[in-house]
N, C-alpha and C. Protein backbone atom coordinates (compact mmCIF):
# COMPACT_ATOMS: atom_id res chain seq x y z
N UNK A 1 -11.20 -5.96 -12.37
CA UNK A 1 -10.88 -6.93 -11.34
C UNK A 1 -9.47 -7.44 -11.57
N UNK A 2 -8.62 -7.71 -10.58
CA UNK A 2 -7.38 -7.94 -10.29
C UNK A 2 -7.59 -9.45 -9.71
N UNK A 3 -6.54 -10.32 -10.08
CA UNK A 3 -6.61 -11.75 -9.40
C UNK A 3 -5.00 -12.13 -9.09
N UNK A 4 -4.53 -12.82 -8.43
CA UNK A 4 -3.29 -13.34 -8.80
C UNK A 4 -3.52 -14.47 -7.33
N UNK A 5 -2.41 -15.59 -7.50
CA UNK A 5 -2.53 -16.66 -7.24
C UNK A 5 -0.94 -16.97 -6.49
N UNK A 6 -1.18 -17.16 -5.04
CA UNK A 6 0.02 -18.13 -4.41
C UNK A 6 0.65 -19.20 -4.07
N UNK A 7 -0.42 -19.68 -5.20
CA UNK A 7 -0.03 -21.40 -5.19
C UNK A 7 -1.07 -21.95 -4.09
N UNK A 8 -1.49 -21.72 -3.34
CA UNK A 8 -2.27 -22.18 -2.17
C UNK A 8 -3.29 -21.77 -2.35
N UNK A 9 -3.83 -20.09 -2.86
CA UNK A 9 -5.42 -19.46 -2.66
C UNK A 9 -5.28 -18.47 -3.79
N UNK A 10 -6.35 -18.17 -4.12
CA UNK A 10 -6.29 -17.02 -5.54
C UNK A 10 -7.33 -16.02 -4.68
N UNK A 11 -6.22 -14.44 -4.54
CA UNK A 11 -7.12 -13.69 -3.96
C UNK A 11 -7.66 -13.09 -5.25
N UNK A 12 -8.66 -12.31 -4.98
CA UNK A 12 -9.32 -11.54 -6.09
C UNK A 12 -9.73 -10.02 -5.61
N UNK A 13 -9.19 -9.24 -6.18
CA UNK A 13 -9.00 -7.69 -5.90
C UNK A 13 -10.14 -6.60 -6.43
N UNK A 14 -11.16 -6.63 -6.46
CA UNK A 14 -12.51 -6.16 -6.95
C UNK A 14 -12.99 -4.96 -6.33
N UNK A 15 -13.42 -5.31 -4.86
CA UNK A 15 -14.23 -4.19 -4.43
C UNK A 15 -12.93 -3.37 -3.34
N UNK A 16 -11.39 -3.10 -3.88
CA UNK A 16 -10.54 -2.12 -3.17
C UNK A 16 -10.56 -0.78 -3.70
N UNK A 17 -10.09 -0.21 -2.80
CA UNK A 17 -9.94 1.09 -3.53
C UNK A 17 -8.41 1.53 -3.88
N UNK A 18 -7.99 -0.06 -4.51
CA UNK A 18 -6.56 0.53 -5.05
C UNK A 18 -6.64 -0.93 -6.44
N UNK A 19 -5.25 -0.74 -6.96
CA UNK A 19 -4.74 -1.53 -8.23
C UNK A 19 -3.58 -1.77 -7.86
N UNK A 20 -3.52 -3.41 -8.02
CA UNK A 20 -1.92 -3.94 -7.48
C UNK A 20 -1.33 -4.22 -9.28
N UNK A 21 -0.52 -3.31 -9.11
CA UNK A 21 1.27 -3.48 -10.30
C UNK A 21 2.31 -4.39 -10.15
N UNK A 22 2.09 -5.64 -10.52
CA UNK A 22 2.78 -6.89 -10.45
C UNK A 22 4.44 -6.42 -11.76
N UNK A 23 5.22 -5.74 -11.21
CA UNK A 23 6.59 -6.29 -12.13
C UNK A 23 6.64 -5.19 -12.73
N UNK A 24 6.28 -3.62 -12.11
CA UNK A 24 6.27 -2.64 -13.10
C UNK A 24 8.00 -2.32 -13.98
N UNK A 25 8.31 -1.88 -14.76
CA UNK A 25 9.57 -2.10 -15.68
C UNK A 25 10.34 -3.13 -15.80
N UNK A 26 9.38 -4.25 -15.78
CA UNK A 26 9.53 -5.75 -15.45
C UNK A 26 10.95 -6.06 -14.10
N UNK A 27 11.07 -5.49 -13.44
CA UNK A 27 11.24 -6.30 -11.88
C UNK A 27 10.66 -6.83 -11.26
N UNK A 28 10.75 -7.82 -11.27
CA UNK A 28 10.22 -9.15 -10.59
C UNK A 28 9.95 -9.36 -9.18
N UNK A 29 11.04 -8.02 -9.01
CA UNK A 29 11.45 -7.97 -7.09
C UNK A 29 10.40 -6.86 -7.07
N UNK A 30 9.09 -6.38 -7.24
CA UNK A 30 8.59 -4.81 -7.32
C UNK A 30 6.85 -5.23 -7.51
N UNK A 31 6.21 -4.81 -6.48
CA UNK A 31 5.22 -4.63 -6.49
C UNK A 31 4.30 -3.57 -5.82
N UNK A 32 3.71 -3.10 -6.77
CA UNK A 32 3.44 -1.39 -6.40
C UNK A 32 1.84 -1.02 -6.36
N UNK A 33 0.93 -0.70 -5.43
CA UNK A 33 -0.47 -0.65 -5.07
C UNK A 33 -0.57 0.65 -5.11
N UNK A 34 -1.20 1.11 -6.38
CA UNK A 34 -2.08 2.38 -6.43
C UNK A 34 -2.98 2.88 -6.28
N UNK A 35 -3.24 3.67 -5.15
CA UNK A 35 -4.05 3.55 -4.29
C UNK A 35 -5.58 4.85 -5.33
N UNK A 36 -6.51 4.63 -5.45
CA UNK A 36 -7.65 5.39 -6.18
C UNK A 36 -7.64 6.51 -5.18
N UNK A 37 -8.41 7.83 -5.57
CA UNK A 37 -8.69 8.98 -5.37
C UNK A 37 -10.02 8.41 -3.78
N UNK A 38 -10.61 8.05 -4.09
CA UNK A 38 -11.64 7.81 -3.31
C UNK A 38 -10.97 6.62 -2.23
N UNK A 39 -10.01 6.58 -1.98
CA UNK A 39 -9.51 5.45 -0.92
C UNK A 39 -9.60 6.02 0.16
N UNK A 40 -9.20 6.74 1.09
CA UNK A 40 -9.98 7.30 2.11
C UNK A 40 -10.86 7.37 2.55
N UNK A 41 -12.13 7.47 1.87
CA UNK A 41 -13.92 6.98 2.32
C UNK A 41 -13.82 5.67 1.81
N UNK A 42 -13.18 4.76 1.60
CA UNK A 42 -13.94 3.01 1.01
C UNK A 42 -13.99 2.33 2.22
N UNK A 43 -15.19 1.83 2.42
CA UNK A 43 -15.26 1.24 3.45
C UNK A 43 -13.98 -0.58 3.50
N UNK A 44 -14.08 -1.11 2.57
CA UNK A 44 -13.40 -1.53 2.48
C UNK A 44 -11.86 -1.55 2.66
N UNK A 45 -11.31 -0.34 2.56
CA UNK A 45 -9.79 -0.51 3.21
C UNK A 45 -9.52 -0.27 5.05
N UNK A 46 -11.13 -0.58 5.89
CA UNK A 46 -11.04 -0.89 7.01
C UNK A 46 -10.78 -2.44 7.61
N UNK A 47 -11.38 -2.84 6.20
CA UNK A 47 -11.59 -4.87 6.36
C UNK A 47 -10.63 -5.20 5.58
N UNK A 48 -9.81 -4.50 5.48
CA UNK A 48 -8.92 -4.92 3.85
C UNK A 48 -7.72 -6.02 5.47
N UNK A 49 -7.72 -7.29 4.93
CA UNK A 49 -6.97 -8.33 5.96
C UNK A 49 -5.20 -7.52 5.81
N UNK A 50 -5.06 -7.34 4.14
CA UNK A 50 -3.24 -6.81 4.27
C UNK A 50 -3.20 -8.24 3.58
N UNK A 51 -3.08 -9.05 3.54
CA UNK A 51 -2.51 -10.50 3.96
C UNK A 51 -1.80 -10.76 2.28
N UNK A 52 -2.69 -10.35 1.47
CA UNK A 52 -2.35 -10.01 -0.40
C UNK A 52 -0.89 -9.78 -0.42
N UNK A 53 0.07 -8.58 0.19
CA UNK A 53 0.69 -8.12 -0.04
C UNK A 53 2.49 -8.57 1.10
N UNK A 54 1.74 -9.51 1.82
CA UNK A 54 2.92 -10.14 2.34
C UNK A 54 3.93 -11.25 1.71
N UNK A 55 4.11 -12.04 2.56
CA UNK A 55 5.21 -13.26 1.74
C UNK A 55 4.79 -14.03 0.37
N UNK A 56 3.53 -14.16 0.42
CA UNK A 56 2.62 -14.75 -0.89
C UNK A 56 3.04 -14.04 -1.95
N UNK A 57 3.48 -12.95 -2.07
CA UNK A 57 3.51 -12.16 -3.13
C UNK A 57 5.45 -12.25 -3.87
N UNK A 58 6.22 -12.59 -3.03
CA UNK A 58 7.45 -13.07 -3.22
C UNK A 58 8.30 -11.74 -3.55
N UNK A 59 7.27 -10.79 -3.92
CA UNK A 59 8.30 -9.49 -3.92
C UNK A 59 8.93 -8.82 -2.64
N UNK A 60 10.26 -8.18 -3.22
CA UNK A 60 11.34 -7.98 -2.25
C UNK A 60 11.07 -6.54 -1.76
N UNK A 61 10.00 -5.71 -2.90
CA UNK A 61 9.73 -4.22 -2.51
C UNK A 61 8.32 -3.99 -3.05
N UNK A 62 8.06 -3.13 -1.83
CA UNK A 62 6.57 -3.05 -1.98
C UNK A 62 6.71 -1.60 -1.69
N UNK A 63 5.80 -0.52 -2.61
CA UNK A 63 5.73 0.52 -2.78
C UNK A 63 4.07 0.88 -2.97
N UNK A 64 3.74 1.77 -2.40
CA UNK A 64 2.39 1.79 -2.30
C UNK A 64 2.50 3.82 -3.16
N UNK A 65 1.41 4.19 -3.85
CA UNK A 65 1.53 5.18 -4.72
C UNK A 65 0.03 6.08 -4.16
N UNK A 66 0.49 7.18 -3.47
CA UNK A 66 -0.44 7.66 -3.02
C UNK A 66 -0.70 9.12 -3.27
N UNK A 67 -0.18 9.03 -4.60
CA UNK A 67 -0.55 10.36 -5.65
C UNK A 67 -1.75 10.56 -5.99
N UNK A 68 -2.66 10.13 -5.99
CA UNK A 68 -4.18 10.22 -6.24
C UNK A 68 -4.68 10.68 -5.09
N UNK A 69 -4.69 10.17 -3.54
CA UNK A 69 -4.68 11.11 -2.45
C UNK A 69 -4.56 12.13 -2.22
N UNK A 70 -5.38 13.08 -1.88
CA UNK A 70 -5.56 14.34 -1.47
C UNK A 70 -4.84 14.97 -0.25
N UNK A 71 -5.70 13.96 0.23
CA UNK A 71 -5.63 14.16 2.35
C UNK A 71 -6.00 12.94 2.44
N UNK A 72 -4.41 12.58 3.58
CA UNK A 72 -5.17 11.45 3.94
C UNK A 72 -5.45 11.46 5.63
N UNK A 73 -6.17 10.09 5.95
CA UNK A 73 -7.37 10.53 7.26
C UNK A 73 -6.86 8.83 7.94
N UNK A 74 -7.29 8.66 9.33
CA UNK A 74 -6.75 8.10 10.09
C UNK A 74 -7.01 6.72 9.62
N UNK A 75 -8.03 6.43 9.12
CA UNK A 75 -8.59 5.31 8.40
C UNK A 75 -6.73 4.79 7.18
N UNK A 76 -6.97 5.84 6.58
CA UNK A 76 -5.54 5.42 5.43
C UNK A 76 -4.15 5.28 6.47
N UNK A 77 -4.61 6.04 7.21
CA UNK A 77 -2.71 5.28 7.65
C UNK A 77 -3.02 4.23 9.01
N UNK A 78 -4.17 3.88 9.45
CA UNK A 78 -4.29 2.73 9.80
C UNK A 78 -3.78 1.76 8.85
N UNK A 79 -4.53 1.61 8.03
CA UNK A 79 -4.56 0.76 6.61
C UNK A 79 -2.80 0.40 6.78
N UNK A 80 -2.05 1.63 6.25
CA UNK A 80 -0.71 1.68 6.05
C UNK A 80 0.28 1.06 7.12
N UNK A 81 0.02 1.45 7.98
CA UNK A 81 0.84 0.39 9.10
C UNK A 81 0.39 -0.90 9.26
N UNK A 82 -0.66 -1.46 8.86
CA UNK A 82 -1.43 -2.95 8.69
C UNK A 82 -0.85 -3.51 7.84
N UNK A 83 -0.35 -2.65 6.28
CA UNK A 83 0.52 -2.88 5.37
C UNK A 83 2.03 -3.67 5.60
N UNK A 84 2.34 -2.54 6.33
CA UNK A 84 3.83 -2.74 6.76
C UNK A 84 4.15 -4.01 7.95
N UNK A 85 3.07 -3.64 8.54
CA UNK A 85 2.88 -5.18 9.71
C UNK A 85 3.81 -6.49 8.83
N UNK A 86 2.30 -6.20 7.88
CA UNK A 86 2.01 -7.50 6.98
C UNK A 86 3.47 -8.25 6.34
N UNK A 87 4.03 -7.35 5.66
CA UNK A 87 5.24 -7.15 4.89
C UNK A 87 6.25 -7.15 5.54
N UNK A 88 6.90 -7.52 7.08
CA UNK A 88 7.68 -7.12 7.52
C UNK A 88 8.41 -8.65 7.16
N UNK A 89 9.89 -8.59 6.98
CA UNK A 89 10.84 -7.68 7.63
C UNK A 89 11.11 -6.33 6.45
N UNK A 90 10.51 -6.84 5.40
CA UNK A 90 10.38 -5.86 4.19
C UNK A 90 9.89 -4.21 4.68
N UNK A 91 10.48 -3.50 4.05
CA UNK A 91 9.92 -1.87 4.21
C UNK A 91 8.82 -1.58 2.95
N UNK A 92 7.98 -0.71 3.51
CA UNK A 92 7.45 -0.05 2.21
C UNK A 92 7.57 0.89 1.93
N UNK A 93 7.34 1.38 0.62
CA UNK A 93 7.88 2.40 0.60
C UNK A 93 6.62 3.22 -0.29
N UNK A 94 6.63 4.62 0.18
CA UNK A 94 5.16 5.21 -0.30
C UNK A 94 5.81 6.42 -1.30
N UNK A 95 5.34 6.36 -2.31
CA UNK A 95 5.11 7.51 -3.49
C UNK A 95 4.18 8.16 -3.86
N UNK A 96 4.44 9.56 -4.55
CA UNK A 96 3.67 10.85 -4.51
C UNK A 96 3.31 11.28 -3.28
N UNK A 97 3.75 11.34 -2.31
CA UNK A 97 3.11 11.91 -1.31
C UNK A 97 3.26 13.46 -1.48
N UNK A 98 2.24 14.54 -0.75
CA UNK A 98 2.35 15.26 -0.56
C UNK A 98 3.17 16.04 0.08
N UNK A 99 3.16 17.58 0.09
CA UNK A 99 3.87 17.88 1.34
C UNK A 99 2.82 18.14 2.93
N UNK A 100 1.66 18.06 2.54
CA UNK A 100 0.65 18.14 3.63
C UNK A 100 1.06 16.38 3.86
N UNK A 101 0.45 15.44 3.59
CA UNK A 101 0.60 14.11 4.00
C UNK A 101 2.12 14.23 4.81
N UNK A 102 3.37 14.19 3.99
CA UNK A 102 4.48 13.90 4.24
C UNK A 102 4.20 14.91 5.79
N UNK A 103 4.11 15.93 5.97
CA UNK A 103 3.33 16.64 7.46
C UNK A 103 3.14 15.55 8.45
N UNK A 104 2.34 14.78 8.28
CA UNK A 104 1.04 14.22 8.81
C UNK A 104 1.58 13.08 9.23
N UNK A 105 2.26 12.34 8.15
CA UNK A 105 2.64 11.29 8.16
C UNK A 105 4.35 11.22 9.33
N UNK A 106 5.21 12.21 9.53
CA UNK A 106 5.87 12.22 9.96
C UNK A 106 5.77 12.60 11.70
N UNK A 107 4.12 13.14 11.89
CA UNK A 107 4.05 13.59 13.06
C UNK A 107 3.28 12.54 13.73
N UNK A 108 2.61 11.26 12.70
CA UNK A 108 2.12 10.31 13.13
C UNK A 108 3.31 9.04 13.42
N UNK A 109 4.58 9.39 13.33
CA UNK A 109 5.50 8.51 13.67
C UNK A 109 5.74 7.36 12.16
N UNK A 110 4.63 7.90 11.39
CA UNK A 110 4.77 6.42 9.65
C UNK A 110 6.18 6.30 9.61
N UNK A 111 7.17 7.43 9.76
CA UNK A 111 7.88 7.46 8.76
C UNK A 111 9.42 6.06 9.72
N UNK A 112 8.97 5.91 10.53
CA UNK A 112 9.63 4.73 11.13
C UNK A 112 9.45 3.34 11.13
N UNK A 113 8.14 3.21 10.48
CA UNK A 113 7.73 1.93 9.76
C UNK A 113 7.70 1.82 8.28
N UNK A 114 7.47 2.98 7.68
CA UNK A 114 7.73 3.14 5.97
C UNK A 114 8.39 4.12 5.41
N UNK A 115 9.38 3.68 4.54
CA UNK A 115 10.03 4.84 3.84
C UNK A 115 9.46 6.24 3.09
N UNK A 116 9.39 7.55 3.43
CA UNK A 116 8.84 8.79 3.08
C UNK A 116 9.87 9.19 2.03
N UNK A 117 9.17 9.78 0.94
CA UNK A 117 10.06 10.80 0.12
C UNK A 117 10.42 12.05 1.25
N UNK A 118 11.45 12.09 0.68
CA UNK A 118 12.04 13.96 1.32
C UNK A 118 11.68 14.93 0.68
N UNK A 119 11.27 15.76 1.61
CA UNK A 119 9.86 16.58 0.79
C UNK A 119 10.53 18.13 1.52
């Protein structure tokens, strides 16, 4: 279980199908959500609000890690633009992607709301 606190509400991160990285190589400005193998079927990243990963969180970059992903399915890049909603005027930016995703993701228009590796 994951917790962290915005001064106002303490969310608690339990039943997602990812792990939020608060300050990875200690940057302060950097927070990075690794998303589990099984994130695509969790029912939970349909109800997931986003709301965790916006201004509350004070980081300047948000990177979401979607190397554990296989294939992803309309459900995950719903999710992903809910992300970016959330986070705006901030970009996100997604790692490990595939070259099938990076496919997918570019013909679904993502790559104009979140930054893609060049693949």
């Amino acid at each position: 279980m994951y917790s962290f606190s915005n001064h106002a509400e303490t969310f608690q991160v339990m039943d997602h199908p990812y792990d939020i990285v608060d300050s990875p190589s200690g940057n302060p400005q950097r927070r990075t959500i690794v998303l589990h193998r099984e994130a695509i079927d969790h029912p939970a990243l349909a109800a997931d609000p986003c709301t965790m990963f916006g201004d509350a969180s004070g980081a300047m970059r948000l990177e979401i890690d979607c190397s554990a992903i296989v294939q992803a399915n309309s459900m995950l890049i719903a999710w992903l633009i809910r992300v970016a909603q959330s986070v705006k005027p901030r970009r996100v930016i997604l790692l490990g992607v595939n070259e099938r995703q990076a496919v997918l993701f570019r013909r679904m228009r993502l790559d104009h709301i979140v930054d893609l590796p060049l693949i």
